[in-house]
PDB file of N, CA and C in Angstrom:
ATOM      1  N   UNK A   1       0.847  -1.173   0.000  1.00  0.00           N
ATOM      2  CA  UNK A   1       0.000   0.000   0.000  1.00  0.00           C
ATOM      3  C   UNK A   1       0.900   1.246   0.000  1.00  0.00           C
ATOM      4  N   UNK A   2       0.848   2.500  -0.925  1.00  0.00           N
ATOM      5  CA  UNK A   2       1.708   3.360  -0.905  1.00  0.00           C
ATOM      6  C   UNK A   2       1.015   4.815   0.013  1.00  0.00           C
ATOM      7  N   UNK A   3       1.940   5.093   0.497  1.00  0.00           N
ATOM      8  CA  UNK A   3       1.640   6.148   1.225  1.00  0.00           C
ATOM      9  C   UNK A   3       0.998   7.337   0.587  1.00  0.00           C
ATOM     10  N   UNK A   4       0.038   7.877   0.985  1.00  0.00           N
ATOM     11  CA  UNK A   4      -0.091   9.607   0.138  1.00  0.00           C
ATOM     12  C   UNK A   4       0.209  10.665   1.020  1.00  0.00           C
ATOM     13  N   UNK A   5       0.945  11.392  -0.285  1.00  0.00           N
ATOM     14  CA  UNK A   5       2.253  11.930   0.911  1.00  0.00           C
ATOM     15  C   UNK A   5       1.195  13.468   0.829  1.00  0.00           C
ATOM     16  N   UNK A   6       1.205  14.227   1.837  1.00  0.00           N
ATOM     17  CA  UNK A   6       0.512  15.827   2.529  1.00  0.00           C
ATOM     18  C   UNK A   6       1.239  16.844   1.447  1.00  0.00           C
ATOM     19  N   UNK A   7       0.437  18.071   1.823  1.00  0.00           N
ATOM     20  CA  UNK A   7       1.366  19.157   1.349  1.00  0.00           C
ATOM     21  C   UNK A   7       2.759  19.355   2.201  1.00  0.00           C
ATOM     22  N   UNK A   8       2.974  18.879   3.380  1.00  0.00           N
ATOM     23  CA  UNK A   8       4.126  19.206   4.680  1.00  0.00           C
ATOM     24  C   UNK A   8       4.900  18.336   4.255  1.00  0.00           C
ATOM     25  N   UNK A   9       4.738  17.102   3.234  1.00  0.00           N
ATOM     26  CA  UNK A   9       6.090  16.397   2.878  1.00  0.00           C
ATOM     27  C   UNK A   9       6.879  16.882   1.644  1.00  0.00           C
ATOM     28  N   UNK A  10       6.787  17.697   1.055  1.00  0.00           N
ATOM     29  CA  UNK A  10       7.448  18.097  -0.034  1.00  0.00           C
ATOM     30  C   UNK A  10       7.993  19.768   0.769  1.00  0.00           C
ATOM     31  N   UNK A  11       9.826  19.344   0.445  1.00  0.00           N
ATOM     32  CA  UNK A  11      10.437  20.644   1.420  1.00  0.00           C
ATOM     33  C   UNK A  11      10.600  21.867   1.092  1.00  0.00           C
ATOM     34  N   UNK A  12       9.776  22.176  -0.558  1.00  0.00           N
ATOM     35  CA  UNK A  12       9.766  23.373  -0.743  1.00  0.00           C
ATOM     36  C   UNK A  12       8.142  24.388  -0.304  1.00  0.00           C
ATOM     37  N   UNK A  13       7.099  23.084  -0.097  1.00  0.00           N
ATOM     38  CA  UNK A  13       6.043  23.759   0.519  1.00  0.00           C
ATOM     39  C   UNK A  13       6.575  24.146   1.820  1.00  0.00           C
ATOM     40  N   UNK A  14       7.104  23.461   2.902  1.00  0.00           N
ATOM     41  CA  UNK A  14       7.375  23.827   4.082  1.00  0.00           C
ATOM     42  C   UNK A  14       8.218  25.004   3.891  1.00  0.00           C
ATOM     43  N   UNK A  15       9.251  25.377   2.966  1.00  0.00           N
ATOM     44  CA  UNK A  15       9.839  26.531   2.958  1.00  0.00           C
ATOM     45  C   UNK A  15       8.927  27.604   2.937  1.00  0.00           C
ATOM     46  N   UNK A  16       7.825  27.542   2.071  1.00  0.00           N
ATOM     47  CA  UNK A  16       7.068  28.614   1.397  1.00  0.00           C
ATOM     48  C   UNK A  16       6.349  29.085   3.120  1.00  0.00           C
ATOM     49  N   UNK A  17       5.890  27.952   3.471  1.00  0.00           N
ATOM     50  CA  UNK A  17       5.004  27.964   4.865  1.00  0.00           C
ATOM     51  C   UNK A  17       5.740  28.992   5.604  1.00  0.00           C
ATOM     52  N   UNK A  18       6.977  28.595   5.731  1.00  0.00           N
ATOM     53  CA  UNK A  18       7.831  28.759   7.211  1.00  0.00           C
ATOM     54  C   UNK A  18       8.314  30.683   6.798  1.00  0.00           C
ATOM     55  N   UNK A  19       8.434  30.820   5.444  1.00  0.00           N
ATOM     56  CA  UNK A  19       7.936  32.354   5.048  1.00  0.00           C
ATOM     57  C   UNK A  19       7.179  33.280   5.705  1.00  0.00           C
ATOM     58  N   UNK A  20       6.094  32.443   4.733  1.00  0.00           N
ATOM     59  CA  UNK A  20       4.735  33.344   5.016  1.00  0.00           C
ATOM     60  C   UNK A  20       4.416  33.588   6.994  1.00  0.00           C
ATOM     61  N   UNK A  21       5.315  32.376   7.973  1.00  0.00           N
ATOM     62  CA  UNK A  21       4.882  32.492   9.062  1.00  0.00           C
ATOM     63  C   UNK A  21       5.784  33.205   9.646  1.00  0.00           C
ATOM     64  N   UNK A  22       6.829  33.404   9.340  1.00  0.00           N
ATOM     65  CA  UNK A  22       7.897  34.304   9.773  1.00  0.00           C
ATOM     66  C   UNK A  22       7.548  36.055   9.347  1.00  0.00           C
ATOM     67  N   UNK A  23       6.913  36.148   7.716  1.00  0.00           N
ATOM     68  CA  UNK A  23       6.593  37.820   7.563  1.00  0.00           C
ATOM     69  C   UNK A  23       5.463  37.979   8.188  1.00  0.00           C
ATOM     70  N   UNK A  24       4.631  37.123   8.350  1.00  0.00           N
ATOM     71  CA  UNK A  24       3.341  36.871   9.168  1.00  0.00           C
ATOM     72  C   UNK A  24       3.628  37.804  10.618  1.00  0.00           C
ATOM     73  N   UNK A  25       4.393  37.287  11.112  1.00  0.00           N
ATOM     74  CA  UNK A  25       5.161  37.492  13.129  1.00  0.00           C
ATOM     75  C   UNK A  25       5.852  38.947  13.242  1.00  0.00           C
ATOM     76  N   UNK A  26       6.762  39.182  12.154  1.00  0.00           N
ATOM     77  CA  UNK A  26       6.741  40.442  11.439  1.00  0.00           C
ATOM     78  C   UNK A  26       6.203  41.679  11.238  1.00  0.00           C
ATOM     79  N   UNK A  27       5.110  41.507  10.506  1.00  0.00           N
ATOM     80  CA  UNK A  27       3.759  42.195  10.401  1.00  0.00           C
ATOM     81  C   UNK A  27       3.585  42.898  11.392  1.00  0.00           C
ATOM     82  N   UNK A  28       3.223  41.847  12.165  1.00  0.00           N
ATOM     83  CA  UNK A  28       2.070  41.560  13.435  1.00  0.00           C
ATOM     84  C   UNK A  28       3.073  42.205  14.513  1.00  0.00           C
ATOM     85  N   UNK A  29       4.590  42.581  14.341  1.00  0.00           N
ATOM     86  CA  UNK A  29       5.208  43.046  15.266  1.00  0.00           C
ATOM     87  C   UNK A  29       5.153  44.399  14.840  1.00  0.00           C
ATOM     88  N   UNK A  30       5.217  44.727  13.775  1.00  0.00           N
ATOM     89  CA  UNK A  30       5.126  46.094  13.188  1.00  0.00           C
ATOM     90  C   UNK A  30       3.957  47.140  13.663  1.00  0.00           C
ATOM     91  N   UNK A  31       2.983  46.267  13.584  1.00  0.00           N
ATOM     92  CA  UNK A  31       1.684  47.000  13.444  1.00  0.00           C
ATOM     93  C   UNK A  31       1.577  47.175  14.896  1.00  0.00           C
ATOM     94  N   UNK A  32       2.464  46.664  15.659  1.00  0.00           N
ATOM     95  CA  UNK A  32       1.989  47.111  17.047  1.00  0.00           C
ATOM     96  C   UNK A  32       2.158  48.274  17.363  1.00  0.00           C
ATOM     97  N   UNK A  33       2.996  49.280  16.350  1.00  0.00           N
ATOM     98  CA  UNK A  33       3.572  50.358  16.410  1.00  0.00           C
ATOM     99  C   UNK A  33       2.463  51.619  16.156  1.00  0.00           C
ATOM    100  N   UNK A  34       1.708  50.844  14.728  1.00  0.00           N
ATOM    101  CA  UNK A  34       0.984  52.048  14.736  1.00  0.00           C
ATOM    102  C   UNK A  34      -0.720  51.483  15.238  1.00  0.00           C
ATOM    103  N   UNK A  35      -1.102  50.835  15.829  1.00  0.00           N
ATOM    104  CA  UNK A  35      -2.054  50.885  16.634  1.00  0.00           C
ATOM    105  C   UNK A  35      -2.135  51.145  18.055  1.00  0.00           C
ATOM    106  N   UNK A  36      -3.025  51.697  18.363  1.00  0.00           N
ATOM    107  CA  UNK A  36      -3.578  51.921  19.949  1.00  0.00           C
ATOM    108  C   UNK A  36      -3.635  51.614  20.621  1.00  0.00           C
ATOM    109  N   UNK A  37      -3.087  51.186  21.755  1.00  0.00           N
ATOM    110  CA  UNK A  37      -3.438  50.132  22.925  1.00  0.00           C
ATOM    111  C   UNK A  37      -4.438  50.658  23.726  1.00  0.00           C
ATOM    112  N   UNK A  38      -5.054  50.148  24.654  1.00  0.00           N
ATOM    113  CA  UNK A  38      -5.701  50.188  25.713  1.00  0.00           C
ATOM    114  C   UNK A  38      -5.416  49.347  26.661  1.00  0.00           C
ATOM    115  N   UNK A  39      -4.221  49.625  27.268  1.00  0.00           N
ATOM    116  CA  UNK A  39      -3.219  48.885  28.522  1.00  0.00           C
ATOM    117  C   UNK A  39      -4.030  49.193  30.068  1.00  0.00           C
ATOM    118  N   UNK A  40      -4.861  48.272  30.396  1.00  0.00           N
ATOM    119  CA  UNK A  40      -4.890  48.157  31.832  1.00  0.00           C
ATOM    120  C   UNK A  40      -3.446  48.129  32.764  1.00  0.00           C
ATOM    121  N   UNK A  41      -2.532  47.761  32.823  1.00  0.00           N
ATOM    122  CA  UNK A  41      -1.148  48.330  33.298  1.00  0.00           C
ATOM    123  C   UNK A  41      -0.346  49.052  33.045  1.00  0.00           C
ATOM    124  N   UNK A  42       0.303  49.340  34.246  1.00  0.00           N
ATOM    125  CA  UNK A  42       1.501  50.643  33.497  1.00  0.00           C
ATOM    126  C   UNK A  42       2.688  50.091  32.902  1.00  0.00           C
ATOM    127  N   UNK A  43       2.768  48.565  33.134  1.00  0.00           N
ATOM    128  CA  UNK A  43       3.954  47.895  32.253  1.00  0.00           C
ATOM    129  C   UNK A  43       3.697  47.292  30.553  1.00  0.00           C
ATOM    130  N   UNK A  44       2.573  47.403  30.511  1.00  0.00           N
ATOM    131  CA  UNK A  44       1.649  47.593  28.809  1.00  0.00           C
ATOM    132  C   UNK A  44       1.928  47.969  28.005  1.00  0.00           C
ATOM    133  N   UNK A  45       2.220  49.691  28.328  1.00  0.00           N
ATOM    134  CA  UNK A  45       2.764  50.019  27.782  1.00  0.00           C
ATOM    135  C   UNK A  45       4.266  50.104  27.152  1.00  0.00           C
ATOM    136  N   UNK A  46       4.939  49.334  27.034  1.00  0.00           N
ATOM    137  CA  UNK A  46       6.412  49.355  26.435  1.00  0.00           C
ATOM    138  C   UNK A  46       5.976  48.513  25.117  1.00  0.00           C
ATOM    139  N   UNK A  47       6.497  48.742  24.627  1.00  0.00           N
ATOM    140  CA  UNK A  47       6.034  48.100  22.948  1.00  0.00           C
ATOM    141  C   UNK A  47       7.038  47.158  22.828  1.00  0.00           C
ATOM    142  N   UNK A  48       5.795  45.827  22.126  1.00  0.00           N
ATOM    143  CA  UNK A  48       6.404  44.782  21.800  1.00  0.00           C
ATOM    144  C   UNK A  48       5.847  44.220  23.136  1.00  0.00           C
ATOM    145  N   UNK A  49       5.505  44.596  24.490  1.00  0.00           N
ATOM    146  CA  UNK A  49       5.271  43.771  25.385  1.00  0.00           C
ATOM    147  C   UNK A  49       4.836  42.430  25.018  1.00  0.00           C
ATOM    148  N   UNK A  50       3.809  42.323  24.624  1.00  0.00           N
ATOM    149  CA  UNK A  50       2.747  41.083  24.403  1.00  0.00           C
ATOM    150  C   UNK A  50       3.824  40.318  24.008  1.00  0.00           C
ATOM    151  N   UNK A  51       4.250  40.207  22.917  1.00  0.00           N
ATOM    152  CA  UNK A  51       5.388  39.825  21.915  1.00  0.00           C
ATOM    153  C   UNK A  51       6.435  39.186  22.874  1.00  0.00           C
ATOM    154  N   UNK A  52       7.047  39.953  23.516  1.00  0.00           N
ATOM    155  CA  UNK A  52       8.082  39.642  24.654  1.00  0.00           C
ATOM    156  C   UNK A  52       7.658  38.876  25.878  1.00  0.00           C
ATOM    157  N   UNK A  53       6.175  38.563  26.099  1.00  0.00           N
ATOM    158  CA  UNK A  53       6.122  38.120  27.049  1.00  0.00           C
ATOM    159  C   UNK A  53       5.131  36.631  26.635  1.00  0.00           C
ATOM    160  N   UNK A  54       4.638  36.881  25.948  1.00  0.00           N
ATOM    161  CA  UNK A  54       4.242  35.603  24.553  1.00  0.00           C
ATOM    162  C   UNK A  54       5.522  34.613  24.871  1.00  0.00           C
ATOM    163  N   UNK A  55       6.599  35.303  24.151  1.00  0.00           N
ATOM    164  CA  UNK A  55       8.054  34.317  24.069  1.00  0.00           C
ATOM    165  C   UNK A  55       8.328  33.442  25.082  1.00  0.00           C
ATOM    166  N   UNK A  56       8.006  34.801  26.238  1.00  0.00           N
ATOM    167  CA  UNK A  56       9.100  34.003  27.697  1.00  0.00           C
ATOM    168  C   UNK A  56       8.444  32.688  28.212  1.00  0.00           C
ATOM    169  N   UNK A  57       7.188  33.210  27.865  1.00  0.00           N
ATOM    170  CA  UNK A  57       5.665  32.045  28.758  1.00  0.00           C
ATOM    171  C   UNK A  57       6.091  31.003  28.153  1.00  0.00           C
ATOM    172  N   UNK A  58       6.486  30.481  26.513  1.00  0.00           N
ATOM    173  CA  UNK A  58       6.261  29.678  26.071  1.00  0.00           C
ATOM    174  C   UNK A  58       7.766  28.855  26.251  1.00  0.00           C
ATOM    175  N   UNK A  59       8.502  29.545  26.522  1.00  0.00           N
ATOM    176  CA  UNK A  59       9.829  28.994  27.073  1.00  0.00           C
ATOM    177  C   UNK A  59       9.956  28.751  28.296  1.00  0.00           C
ATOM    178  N   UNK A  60       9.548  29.289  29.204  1.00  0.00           N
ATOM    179  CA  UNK A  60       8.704  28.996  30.713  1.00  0.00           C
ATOM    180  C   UNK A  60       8.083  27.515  30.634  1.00  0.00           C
ATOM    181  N   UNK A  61       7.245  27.557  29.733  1.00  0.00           N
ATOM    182  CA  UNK A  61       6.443  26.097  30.037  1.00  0.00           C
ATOM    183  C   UNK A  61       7.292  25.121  29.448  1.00  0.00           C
ATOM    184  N   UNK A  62       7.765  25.166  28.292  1.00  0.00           N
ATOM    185  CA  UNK A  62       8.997  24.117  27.997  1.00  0.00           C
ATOM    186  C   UNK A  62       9.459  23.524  29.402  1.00  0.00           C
ATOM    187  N   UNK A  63      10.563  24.615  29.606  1.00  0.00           N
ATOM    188  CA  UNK A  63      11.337  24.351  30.918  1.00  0.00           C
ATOM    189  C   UNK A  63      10.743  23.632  32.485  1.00  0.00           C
ATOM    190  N   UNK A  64       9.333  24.233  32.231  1.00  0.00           N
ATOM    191  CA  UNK A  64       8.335  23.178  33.365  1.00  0.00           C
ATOM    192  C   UNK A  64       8.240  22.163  32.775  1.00  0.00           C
ATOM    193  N   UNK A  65       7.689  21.975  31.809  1.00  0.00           N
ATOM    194  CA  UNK A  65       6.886  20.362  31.151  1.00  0.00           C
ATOM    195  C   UNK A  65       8.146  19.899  31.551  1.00  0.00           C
ATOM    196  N   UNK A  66       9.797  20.153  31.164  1.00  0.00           N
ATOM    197  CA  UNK A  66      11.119  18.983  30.948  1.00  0.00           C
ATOM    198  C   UNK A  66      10.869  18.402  32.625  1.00  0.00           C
ATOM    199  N   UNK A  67      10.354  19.637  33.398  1.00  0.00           N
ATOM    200  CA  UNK A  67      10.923  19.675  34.982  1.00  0.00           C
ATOM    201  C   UNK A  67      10.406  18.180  35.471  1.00  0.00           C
ATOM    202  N   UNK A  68       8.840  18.357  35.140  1.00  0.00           N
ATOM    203  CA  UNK A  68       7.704  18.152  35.664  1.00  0.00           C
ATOM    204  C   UNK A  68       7.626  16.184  35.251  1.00  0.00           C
ATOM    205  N   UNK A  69       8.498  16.510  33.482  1.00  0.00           N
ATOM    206  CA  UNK A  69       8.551  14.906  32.769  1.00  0.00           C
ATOM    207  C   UNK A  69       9.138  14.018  33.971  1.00  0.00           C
ATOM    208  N   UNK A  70      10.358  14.871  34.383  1.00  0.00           N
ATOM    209  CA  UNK A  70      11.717  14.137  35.215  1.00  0.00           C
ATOM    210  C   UNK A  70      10.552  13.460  36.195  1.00  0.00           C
ATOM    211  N   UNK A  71       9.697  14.296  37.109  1.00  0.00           N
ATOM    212  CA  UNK A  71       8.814  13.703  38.665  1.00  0.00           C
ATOM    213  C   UNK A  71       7.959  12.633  37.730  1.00  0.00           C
ATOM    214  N   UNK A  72       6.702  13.044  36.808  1.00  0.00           N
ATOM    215  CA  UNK A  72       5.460  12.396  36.666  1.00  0.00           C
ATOM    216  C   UNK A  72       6.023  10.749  36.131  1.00  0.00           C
ATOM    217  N   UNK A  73       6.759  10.999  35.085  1.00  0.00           N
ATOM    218  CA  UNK A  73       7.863   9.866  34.537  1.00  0.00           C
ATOM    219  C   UNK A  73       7.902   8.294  35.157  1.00  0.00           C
ATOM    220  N   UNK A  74       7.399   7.590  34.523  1.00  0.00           N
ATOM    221  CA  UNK A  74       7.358   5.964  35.373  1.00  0.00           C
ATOM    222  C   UNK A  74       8.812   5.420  34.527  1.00  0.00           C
ATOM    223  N   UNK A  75       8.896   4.463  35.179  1.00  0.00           N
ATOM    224  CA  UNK A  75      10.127   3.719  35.039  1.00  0.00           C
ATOM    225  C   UNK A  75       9.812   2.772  33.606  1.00  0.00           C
ATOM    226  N   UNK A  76      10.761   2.095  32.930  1.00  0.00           N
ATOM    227  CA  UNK A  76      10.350   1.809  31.601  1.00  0.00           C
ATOM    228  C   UNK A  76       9.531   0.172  31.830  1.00  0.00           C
ATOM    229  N   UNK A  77      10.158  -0.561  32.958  1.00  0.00           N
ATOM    230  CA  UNK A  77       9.490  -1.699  33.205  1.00  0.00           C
ATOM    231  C   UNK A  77       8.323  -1.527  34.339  1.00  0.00           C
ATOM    232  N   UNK A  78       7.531  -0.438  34.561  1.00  0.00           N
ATOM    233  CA  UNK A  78       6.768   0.040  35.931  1.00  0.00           C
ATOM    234  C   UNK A  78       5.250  -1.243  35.720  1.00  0.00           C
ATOM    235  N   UNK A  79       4.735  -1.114  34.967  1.00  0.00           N
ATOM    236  CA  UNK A  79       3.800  -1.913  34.385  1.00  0.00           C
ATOM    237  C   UNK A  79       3.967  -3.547  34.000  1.00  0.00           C
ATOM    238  N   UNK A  80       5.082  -3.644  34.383  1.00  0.00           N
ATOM    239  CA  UNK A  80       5.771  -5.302  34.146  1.00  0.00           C
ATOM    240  C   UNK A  80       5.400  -6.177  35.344  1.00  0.00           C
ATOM    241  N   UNK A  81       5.230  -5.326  36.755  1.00  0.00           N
ATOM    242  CA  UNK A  81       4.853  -5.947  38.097  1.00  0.00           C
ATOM    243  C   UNK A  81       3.871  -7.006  38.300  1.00  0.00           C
TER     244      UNK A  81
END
C-alpha cells in the first residue's frame, strides 16, 4: 500500500510555509507600532510587550513540562509488576 504523501512532505512547501509564518510574526510586530493600545497596566505600555512576554511564557512552560517529565515519569518496566 503506498503512502499519500501531505502538502508538509514536499520541502519546498514547508519553505514557502515557514515564510509566510515568519513575515506573518513580522507584520504583526510592526503593526503594534501604529495601533492603539488600551493597557490596563503601566507595564503595557512598552512596545512589543505582548510579543516579549508571549516568548518568555512559552519557554517557561517548555522548561516546566522537561521539569515536571523528570517527577510524573514511570520507570520503563513500571507496568511489568
Amino acid at each position: 500500500m503506498k503512502k499519500e504523501l501531505t502538502i508538509f512532505d514536499n520541502p519546498k512547501n514547508v519553505k514557502i510555509f515557514l515564510i509566510i509564518f515568519y513575515v506573518s510574526l513580522v507584520v504583526l510586530l510592526i503593526s503594534e507600532f501604529f495601533i492603539h493600545p488600551h493597557p490596563a497596566f503601566a507595564f503595557e505600555h512598552i512596545k512589543s510587550f505582548s510579543a516579549v512576554y508571549g516568548f518568555f511564557s512559552c519557554v517557561l512552560l517548555i522548561f516546566l513540562a522537561k521539569i515536571l517529565r523528570l517527577i510524573v515519569m514511570k520507570k520503563e518496566n513500571y507496568y511489568d509488576k
